[in-house]
PDB file of N, CA and C in Angstrom:
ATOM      1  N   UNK A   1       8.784  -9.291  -7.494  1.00  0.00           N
ATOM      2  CA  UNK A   1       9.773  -8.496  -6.810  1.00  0.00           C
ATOM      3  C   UNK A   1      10.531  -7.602  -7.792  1.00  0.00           C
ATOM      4  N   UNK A   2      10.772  -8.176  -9.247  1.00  0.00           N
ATOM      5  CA  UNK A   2      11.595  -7.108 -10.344  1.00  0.00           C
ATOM      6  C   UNK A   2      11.061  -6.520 -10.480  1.00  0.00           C
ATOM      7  N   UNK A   3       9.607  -6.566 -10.469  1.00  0.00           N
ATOM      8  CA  UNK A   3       8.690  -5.331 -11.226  1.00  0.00           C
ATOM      9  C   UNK A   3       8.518  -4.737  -9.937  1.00  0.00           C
ATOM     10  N   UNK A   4       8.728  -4.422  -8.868  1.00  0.00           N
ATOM     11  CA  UNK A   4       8.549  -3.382  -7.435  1.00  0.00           C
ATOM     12  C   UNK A   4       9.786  -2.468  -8.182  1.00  0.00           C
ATOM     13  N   UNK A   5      10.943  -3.284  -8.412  1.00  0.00           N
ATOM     14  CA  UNK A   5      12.016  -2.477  -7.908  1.00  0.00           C
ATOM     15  C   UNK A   5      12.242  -1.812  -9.549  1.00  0.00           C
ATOM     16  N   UNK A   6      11.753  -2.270 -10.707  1.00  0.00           N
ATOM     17  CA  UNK A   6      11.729  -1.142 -12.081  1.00  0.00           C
ATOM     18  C   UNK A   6      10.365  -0.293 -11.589  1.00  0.00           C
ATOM     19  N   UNK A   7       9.465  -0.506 -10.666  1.00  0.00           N
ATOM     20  CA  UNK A   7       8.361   1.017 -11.061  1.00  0.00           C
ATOM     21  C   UNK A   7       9.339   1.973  -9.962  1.00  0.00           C
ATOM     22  N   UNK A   8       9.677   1.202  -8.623  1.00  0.00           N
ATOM     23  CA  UNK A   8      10.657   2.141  -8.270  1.00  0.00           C
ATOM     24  C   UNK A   8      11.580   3.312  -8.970  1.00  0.00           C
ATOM     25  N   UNK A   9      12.112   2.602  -9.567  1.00  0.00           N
ATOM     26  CA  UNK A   9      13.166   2.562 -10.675  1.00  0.00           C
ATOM     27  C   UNK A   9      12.862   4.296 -11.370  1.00  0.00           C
ATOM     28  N   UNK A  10      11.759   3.482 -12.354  1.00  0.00           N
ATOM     29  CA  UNK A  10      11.242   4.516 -13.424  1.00  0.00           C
ATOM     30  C   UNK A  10      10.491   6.058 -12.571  1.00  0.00           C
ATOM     31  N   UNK A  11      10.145   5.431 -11.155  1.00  0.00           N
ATOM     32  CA  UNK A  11       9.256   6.596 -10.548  1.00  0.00           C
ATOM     33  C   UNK A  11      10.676   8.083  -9.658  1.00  0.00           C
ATOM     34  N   UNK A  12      11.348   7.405  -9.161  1.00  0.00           N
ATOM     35  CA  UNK A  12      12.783   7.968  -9.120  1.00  0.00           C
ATOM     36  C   UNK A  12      13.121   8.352 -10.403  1.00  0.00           C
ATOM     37  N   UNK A  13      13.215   7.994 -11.532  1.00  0.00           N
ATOM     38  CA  UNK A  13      13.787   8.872 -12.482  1.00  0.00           C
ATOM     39  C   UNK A  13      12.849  10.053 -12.966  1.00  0.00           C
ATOM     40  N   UNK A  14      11.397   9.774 -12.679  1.00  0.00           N
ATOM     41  CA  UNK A  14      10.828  10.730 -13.150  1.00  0.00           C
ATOM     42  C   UNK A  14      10.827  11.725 -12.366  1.00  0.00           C
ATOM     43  N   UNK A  15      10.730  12.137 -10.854  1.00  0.00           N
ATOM     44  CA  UNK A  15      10.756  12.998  -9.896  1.00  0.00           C
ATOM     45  C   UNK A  15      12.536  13.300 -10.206  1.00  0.00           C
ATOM     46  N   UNK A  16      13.446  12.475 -10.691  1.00  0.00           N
ATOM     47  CA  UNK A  16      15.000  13.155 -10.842  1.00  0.00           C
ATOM     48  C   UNK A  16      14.789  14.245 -11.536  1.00  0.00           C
ATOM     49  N   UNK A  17      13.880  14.288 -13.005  1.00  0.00           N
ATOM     50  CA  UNK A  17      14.163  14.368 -14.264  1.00  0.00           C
ATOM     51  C   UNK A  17      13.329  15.903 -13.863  1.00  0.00           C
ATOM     52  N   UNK A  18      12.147  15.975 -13.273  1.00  0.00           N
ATOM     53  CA  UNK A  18      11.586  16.664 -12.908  1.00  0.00           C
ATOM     54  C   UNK A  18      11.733  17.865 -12.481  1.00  0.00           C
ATOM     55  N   UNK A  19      12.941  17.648 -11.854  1.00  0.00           N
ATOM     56  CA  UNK A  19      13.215  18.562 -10.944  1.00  0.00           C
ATOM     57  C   UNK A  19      14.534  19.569 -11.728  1.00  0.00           C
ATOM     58  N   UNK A  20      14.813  19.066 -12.400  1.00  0.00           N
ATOM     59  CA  UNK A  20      15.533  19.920 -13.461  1.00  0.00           C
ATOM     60  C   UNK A  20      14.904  20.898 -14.174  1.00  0.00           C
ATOM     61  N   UNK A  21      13.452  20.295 -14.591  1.00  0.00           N
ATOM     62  CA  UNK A  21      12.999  21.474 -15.366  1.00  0.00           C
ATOM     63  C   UNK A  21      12.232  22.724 -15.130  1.00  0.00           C
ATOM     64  N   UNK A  22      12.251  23.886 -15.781  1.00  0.00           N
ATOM     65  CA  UNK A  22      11.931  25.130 -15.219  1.00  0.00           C
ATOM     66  C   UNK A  22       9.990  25.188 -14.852  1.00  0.00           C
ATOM     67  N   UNK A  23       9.243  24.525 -15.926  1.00  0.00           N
ATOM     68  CA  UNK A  23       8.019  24.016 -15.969  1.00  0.00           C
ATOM     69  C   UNK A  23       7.505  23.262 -14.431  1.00  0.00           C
ATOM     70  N   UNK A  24       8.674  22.227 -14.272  1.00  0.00           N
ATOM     71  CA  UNK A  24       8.431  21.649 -13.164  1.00  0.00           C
ATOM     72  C   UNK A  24       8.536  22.509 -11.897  1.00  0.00           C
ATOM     73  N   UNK A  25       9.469  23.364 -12.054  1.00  0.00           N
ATOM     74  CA  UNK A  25       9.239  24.302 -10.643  1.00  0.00           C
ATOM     75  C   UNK A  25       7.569  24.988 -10.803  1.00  0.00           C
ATOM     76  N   UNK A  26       7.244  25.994 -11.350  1.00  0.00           N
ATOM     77  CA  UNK A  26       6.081  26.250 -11.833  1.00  0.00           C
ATOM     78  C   UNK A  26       5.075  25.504 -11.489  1.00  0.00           C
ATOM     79  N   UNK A  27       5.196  24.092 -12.038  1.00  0.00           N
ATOM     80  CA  UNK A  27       4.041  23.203 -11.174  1.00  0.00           C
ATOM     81  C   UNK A  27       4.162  22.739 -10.054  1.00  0.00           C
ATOM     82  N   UNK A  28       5.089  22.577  -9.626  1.00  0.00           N
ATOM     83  CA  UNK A  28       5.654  21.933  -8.105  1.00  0.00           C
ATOM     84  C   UNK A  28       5.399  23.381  -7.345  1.00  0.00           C
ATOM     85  N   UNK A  29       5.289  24.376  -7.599  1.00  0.00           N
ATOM     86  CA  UNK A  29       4.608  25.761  -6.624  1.00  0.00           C
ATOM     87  C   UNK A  29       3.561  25.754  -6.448  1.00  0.00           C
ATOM     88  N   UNK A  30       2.653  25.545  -7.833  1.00  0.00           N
ATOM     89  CA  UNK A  30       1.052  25.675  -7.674  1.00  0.00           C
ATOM     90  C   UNK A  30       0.986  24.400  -7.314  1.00  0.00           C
ATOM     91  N   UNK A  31       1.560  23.277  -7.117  1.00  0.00           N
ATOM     92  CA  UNK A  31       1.011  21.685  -6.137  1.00  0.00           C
ATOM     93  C   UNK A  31       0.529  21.079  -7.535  1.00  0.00           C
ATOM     94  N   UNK A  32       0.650  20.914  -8.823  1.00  0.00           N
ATOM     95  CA  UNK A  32      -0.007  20.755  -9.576  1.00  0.00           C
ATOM     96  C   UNK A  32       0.884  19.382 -10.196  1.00  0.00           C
ATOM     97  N   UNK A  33       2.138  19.400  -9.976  1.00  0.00           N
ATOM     98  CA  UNK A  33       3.346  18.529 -10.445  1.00  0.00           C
ATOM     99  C   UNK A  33       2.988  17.318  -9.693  1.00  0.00           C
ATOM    100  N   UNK A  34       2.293  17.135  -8.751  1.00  0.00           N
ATOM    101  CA  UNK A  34       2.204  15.708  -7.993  1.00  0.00           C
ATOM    102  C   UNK A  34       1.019  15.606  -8.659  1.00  0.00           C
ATOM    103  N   UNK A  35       0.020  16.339  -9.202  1.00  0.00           N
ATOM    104  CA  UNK A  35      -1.130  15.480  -9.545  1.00  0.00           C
ATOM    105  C   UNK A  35      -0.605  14.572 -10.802  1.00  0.00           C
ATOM    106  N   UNK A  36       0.515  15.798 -11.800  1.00  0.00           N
ATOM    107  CA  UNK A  36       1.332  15.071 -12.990  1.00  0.00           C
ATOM    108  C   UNK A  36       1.863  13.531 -12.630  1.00  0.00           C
ATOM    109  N   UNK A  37       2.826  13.327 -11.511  1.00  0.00           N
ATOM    110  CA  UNK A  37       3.443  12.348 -10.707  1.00  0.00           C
ATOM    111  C   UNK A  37       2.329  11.355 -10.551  1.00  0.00           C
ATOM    112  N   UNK A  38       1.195  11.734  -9.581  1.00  0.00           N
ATOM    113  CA  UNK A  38       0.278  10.663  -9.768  1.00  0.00           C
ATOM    114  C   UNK A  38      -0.652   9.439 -10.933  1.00  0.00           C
ATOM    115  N   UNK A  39      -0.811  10.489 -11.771  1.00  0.00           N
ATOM    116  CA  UNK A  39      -1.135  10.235 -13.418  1.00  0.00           C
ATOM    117  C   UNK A  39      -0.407   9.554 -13.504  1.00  0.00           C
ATOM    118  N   UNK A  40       1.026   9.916 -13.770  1.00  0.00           N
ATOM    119  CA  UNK A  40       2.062   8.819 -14.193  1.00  0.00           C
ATOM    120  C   UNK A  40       2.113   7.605 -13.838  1.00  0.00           C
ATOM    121  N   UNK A  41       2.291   7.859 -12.517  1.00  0.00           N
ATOM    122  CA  UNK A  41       2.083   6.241 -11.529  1.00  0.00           C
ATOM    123  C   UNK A  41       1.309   5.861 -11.742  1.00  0.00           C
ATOM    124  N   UNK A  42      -0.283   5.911 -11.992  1.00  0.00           N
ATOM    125  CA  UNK A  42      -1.310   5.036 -12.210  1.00  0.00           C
ATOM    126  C   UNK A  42      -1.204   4.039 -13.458  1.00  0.00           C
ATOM    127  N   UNK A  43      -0.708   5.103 -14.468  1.00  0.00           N
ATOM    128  CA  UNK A  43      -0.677   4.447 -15.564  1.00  0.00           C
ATOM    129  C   UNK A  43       0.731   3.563 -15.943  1.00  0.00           C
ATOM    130  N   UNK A  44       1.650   3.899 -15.051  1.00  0.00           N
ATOM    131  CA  UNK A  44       2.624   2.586 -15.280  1.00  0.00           C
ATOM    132  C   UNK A  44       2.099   1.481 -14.680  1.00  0.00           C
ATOM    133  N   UNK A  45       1.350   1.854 -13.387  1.00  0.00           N
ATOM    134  CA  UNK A  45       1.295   0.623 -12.532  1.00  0.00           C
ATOM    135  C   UNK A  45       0.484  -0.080 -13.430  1.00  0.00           C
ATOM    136  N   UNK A  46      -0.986   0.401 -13.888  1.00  0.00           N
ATOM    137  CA  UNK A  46      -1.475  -0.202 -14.866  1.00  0.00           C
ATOM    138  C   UNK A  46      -0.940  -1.138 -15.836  1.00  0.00           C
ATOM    139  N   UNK A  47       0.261  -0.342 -16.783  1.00  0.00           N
ATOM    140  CA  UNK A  47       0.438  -1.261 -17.943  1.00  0.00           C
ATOM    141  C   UNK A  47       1.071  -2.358 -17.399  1.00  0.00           C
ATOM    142  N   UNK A  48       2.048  -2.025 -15.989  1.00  0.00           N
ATOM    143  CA  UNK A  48       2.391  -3.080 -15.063  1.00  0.00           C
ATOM    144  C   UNK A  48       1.866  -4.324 -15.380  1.00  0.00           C
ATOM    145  N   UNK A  49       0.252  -3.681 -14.012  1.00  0.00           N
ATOM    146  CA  UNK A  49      -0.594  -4.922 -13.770  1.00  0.00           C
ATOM    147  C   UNK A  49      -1.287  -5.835 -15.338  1.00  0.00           C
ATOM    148  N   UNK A  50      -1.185  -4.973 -16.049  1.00  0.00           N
ATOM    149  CA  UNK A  50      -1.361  -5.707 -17.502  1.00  0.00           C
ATOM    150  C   UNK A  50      -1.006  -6.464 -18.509  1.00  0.00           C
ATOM    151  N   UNK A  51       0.631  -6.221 -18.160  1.00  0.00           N
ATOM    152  CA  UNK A  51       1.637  -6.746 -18.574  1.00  0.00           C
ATOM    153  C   UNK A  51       1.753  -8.524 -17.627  1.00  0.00           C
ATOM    154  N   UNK A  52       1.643  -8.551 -16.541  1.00  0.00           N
ATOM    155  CA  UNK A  52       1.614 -10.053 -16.001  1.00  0.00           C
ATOM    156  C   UNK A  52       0.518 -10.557 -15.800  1.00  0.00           C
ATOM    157  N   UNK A  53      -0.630  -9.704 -16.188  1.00  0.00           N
ATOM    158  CA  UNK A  53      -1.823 -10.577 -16.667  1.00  0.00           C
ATOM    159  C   UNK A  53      -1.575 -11.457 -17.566  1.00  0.00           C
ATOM    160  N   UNK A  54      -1.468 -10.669 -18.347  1.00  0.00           N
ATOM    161  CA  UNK A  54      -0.878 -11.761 -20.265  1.00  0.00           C
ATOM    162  C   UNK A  54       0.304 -12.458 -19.814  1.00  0.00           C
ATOM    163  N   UNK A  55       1.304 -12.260 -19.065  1.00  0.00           N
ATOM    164  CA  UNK A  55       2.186 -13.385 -18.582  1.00  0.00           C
ATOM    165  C   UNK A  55       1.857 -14.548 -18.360  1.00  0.00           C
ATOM    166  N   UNK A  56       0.923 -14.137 -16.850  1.00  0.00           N
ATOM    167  CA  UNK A  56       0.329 -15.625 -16.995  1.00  0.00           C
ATOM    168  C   UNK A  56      -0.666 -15.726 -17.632  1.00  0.00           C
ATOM    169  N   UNK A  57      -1.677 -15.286 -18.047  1.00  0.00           N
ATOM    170  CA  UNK A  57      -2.496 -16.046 -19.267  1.00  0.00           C
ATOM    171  C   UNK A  57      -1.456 -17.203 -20.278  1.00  0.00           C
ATOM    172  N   UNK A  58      -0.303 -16.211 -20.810  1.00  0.00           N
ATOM    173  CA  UNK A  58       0.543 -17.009 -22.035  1.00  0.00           C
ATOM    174  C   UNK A  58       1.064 -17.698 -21.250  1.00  0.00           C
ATOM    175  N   UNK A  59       1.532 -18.050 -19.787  1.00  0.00           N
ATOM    176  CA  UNK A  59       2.154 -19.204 -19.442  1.00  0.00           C
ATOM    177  C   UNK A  59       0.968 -20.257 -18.914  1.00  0.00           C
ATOM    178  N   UNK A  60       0.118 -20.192 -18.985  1.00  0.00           N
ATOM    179  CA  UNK A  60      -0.907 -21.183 -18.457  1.00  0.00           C
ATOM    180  C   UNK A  60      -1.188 -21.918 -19.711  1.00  0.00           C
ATOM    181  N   UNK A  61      -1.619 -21.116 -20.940  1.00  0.00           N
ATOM    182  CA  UNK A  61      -1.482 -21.920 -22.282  1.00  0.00           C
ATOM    183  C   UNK A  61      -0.876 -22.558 -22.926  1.00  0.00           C
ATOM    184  N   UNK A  62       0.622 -21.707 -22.195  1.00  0.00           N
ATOM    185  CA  UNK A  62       1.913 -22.879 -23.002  1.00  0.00           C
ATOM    186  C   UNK A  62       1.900 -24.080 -22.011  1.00  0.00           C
ATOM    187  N   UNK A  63       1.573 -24.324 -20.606  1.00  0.00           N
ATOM    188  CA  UNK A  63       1.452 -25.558 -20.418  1.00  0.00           C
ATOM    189  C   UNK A  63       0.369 -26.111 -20.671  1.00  0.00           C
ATOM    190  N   UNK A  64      -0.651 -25.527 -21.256  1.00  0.00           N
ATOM    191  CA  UNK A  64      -1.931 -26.658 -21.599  1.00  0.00           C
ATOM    192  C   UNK A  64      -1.202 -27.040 -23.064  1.00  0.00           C
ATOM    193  N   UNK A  65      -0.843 -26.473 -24.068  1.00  0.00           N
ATOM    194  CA  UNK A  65      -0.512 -26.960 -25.172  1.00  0.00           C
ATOM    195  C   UNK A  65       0.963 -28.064 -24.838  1.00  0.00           C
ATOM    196  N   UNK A  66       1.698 -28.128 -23.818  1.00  0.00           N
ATOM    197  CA  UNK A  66       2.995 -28.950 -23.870  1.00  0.00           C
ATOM    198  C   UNK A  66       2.214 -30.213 -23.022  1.00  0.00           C
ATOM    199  N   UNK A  67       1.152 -30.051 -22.400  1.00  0.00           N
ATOM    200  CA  UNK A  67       0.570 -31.351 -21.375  1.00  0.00           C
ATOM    201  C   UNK A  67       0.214 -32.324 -22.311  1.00  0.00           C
TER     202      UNK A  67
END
């Protein structure tokens, strides 16, 4: 549930941050800024889903080593 509400989080700041800049208008005309947006998202969600892989991997080991 924490990690829904930080990609939330980080994906709101990037469309905030976005929208400030002059580049971003430019791409947000030619439709090109959501493919940017999408990229992004894949690859957080990724390091996401990668990040609690090794969570539990390292918590399954620390209880085989404390059993």
């Amino acid at each position: 549930m924490k990690y829904i509400i930080l990609i939330s989080m980080l994906i709101s700041s990037i469309v905030a941050k976005a929208q400030d800049v002059q580049m971003a208008d430019t791409m947000r005309s030619e439709g090109k800024i959501y493919v940017v947006i999408a990229v992004l998202c894949v690859i957080l969600i990724g390091l996401f889903i990668y990040l609690i892989t090794i969570d539990k991997k390292l918590n399954k080991l620390e209880k085989e080593i404390n059993s």
